[in-house]
PDB file of N, CA and C in Angstrom:
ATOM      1  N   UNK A   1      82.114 120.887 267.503  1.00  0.00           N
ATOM      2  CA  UNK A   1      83.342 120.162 267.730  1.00  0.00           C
ATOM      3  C   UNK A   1      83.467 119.004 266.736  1.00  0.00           C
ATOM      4  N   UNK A   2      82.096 118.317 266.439  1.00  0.00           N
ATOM      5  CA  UNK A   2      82.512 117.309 265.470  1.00  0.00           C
ATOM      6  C   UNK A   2      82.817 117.249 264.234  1.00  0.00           C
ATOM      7  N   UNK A   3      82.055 118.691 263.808  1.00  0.00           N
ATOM      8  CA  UNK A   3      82.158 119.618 262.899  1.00  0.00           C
ATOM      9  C   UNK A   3      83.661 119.828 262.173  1.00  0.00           C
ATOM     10  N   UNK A   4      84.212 120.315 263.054  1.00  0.00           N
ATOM     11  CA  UNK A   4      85.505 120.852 263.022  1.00  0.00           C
ATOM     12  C   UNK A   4      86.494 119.619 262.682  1.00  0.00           C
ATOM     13  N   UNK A   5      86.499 118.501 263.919  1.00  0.00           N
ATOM     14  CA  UNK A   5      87.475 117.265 263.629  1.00  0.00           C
ATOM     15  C   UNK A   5      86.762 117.020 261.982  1.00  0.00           C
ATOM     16  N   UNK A   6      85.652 116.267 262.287  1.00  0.00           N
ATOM     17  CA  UNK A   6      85.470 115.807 260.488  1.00  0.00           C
ATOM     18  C   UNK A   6      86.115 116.619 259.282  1.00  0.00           C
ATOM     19  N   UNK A   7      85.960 117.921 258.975  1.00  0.00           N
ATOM     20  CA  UNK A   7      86.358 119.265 258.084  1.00  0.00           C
ATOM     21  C   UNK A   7      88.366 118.950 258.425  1.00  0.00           C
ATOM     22  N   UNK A   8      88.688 118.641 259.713  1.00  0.00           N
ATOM     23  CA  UNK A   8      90.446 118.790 259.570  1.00  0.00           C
ATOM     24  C   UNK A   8      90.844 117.266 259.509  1.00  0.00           C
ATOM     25  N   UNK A   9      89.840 116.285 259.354  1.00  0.00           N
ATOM     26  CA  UNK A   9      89.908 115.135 258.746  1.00  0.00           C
ATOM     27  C   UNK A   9      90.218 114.965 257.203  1.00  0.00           C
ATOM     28  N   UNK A  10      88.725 115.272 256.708  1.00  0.00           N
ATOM     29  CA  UNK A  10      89.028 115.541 254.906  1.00  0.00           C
ATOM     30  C   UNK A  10      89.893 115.959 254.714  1.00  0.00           C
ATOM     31  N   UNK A  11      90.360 116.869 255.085  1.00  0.00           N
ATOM     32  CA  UNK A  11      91.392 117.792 254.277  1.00  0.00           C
ATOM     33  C   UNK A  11      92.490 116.974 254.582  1.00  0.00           C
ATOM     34  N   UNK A  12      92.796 116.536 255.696  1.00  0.00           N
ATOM     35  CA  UNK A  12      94.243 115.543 255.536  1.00  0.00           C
ATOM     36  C   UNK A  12      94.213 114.776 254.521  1.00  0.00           C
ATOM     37  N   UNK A  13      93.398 114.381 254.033  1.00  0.00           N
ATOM     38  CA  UNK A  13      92.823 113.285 252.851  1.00  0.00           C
ATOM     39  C   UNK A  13      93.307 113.639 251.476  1.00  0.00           C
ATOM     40  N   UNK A  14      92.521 114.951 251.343  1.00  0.00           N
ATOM     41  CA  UNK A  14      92.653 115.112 249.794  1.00  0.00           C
ATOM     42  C   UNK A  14      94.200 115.517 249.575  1.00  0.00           C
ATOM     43  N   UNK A  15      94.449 115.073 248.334  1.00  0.00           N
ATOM     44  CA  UNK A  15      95.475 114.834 247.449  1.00  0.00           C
ATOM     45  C   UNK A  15      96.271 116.260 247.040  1.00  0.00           C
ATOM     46  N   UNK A  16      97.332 117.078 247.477  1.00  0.00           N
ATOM     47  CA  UNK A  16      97.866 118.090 247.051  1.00  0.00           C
ATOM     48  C   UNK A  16      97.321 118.378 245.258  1.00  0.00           C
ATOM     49  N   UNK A  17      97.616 117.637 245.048  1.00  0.00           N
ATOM     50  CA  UNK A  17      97.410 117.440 243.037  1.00  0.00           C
ATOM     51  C   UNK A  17      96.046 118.212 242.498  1.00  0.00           C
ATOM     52  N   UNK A  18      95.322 117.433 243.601  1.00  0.00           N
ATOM     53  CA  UNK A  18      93.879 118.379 243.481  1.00  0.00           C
ATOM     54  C   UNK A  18      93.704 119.426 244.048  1.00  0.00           C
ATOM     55  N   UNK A  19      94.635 119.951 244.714  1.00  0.00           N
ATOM     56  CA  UNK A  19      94.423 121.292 245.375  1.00  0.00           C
ATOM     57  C   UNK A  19      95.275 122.673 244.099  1.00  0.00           C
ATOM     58  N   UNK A  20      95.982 121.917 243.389  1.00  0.00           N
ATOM     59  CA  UNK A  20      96.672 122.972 242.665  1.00  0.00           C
ATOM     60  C   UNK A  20      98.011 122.302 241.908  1.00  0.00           C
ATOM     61  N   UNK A  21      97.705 122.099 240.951  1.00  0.00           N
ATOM     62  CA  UNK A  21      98.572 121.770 239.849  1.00  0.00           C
ATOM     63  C   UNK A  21     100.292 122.501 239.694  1.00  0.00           C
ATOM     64  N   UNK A  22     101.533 121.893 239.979  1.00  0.00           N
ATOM     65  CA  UNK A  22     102.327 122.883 240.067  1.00  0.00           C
ATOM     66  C   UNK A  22     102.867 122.519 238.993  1.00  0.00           C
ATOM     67  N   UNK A  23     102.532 121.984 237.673  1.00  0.00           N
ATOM     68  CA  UNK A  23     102.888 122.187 236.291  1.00  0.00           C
ATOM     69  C   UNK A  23     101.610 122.463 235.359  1.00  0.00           C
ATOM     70  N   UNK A  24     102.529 122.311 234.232  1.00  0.00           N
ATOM     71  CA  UNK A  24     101.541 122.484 232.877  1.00  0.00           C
ATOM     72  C   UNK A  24     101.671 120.775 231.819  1.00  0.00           C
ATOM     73  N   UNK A  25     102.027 119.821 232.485  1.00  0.00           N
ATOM     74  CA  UNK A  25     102.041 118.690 231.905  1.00  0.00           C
ATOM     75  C   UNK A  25     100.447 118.583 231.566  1.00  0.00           C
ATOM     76  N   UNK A  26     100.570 117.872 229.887  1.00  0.00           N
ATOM     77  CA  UNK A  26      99.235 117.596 229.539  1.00  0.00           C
ATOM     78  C   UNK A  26      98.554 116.057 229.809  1.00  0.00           C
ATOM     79  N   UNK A  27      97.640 115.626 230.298  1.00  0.00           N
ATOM     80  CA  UNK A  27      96.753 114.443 230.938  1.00  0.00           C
ATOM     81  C   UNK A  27      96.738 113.781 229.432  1.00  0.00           C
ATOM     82  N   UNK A  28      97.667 113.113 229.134  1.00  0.00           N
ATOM     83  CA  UNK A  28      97.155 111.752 227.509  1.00  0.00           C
ATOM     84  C   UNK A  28      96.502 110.532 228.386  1.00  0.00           C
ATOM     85  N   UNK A  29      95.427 110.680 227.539  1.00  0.00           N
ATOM     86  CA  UNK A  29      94.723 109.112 227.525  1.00  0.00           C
ATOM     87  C   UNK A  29      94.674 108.244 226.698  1.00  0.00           C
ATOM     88  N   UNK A  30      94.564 106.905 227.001  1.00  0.00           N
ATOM     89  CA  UNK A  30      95.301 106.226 225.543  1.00  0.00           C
ATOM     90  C   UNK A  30      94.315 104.915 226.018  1.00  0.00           C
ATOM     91  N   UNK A  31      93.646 104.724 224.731  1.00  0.00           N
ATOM     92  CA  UNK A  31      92.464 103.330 225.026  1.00  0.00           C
ATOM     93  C   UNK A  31      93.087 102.193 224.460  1.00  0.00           C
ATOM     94  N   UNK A  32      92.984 101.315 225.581  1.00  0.00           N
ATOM     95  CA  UNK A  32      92.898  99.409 225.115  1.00  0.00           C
ATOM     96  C   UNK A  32      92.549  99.131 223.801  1.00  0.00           C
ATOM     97  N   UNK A  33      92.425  97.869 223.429  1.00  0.00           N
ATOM     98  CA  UNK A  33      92.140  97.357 221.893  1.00  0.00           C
ATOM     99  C   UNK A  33      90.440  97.580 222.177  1.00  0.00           C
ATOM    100  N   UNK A  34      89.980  98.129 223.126  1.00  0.00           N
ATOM    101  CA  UNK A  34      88.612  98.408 222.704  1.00  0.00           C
ATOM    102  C   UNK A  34      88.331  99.757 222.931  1.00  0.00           C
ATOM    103  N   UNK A  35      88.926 100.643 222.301  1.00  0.00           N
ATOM    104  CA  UNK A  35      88.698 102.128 222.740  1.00  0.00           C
ATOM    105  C   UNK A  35      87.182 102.568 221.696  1.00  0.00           C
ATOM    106  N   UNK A  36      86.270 102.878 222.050  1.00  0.00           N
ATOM    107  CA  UNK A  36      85.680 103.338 220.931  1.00  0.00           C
ATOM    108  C   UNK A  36      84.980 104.990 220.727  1.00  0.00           C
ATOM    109  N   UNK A  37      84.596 105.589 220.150  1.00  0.00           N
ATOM    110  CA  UNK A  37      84.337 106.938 219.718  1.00  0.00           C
ATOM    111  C   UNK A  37      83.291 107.394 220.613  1.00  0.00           C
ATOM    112  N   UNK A  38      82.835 108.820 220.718  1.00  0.00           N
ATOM    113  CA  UNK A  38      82.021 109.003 221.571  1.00  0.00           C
ATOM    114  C   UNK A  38      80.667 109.124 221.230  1.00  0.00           C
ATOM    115  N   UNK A  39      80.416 108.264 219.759  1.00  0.00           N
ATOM    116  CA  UNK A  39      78.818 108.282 219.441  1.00  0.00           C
ATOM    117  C   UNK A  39      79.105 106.664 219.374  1.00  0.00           C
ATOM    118  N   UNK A  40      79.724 106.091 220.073  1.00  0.00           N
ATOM    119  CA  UNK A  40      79.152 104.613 219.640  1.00  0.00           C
ATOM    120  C   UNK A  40      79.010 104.207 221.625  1.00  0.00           C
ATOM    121  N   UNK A  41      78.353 102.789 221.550  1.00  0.00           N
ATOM    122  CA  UNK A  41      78.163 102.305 223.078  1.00  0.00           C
ATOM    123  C   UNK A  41      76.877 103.235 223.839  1.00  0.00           C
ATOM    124  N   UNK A  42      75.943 103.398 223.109  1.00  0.00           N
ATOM    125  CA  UNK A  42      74.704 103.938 222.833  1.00  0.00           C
ATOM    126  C   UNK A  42      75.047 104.935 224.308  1.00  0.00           C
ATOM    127  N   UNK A  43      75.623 106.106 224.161  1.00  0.00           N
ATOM    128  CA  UNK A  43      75.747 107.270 225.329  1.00  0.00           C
ATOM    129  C   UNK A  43      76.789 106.763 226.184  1.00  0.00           C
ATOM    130  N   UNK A  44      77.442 105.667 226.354  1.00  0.00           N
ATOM    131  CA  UNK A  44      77.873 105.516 227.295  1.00  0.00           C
ATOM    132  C   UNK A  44      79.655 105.876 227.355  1.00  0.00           C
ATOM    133  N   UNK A  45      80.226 106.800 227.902  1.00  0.00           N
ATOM    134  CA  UNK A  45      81.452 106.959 227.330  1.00  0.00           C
ATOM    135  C   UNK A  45      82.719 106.172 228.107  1.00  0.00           C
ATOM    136  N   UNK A  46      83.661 106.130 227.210  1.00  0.00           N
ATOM    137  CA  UNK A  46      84.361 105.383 227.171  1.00  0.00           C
ATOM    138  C   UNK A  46      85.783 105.419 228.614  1.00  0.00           C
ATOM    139  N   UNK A  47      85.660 107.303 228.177  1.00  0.00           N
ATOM    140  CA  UNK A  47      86.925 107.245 229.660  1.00  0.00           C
ATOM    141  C   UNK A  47      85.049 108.218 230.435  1.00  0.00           C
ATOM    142  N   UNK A  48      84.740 107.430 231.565  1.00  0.00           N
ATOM    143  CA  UNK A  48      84.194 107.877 232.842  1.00  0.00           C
ATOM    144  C   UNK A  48      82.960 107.417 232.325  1.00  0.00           C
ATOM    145  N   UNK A  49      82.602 106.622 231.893  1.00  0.00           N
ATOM    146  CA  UNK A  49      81.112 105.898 232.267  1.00  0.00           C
ATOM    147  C   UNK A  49      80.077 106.959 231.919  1.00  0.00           C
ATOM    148  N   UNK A  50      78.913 106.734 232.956  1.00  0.00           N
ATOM    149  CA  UNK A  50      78.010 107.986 232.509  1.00  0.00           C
ATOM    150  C   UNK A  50      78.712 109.141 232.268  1.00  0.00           C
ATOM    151  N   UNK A  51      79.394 109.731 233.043  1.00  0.00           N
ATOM    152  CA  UNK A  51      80.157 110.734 232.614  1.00  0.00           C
ATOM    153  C   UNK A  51      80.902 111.550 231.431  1.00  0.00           C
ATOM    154  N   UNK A  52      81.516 112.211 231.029  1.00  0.00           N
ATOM    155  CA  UNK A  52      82.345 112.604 230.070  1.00  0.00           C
ATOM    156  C   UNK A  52      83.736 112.581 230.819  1.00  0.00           C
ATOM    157  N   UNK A  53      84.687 111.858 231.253  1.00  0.00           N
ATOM    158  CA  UNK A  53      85.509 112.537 231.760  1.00  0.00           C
ATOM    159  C   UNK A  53      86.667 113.538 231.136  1.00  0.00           C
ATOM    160  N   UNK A  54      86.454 113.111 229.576  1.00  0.00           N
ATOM    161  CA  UNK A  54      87.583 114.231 228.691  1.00  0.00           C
ATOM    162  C   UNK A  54      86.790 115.800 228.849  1.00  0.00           C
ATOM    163  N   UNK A  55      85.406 115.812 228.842  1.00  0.00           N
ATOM    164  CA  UNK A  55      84.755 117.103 228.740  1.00  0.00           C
ATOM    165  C   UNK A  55      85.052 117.502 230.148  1.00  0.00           C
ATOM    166  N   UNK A  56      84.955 117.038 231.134  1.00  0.00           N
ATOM    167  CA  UNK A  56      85.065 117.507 232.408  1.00  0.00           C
ATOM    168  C   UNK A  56      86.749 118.169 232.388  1.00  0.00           C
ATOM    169  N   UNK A  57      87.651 117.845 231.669  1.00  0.00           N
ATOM    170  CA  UNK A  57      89.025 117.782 231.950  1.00  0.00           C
ATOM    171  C   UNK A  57      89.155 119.071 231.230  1.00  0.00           C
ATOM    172  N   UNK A  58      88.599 118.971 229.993  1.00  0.00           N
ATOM    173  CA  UNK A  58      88.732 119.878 229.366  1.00  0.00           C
ATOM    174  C   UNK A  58      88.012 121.342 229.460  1.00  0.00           C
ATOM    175  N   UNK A  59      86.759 121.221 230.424  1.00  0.00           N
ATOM    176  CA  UNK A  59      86.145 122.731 231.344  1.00  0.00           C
ATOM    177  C   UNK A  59      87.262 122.762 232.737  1.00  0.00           C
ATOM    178  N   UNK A  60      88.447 122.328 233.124  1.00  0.00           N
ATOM    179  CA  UNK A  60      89.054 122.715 233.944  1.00  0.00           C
ATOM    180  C   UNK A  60      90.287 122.906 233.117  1.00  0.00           C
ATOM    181  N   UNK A  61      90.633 123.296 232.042  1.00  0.00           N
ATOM    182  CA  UNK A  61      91.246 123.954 231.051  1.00  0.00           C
ATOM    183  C   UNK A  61      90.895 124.991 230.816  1.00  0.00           C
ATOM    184  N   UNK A  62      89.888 125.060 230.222  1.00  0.00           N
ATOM    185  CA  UNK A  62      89.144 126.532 230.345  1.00  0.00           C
ATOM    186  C   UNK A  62      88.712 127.567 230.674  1.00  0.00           C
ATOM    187  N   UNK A  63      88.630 126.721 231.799  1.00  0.00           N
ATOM    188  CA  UNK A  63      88.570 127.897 233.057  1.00  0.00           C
ATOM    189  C   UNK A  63      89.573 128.374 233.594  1.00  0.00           C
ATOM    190  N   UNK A  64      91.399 128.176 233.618  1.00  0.00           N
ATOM    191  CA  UNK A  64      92.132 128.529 233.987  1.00  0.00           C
ATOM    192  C   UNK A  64      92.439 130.026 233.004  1.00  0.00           C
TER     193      UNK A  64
END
């Protein structure tokens, strides 16, 4: 039972957008006066921190 409420909880939550894209508009990112390249800031990237977030964006391109 708690199971169930929690699971029809989340889902009220998440965001239609993330469930399914109903265009083909492309995501531009555009950096501040401190944007810098992705070999400088010794690993650390610029859009998503540890992360890559352009590489992540761009394997859910790919995969469509």
């Amino acid at each position: 039972m708690r199971c169930s409420i929690f699971i029809a909880t989340f889902y009220l939550f998440i965001p239609l957008s993330i469930v399914e894209a109903k265009n083909n508009y492309p995501i531009v990112l555009i950096h501040g006066f401190i944007g810098w390249g992705p070999e400088e800031m010794g690993g650390y990237n610029y859009w998503g921190g540890d992360y890559s977030y352009v590489e992540y964006l761009d394997s859910l391109v790919t995969s469509l």
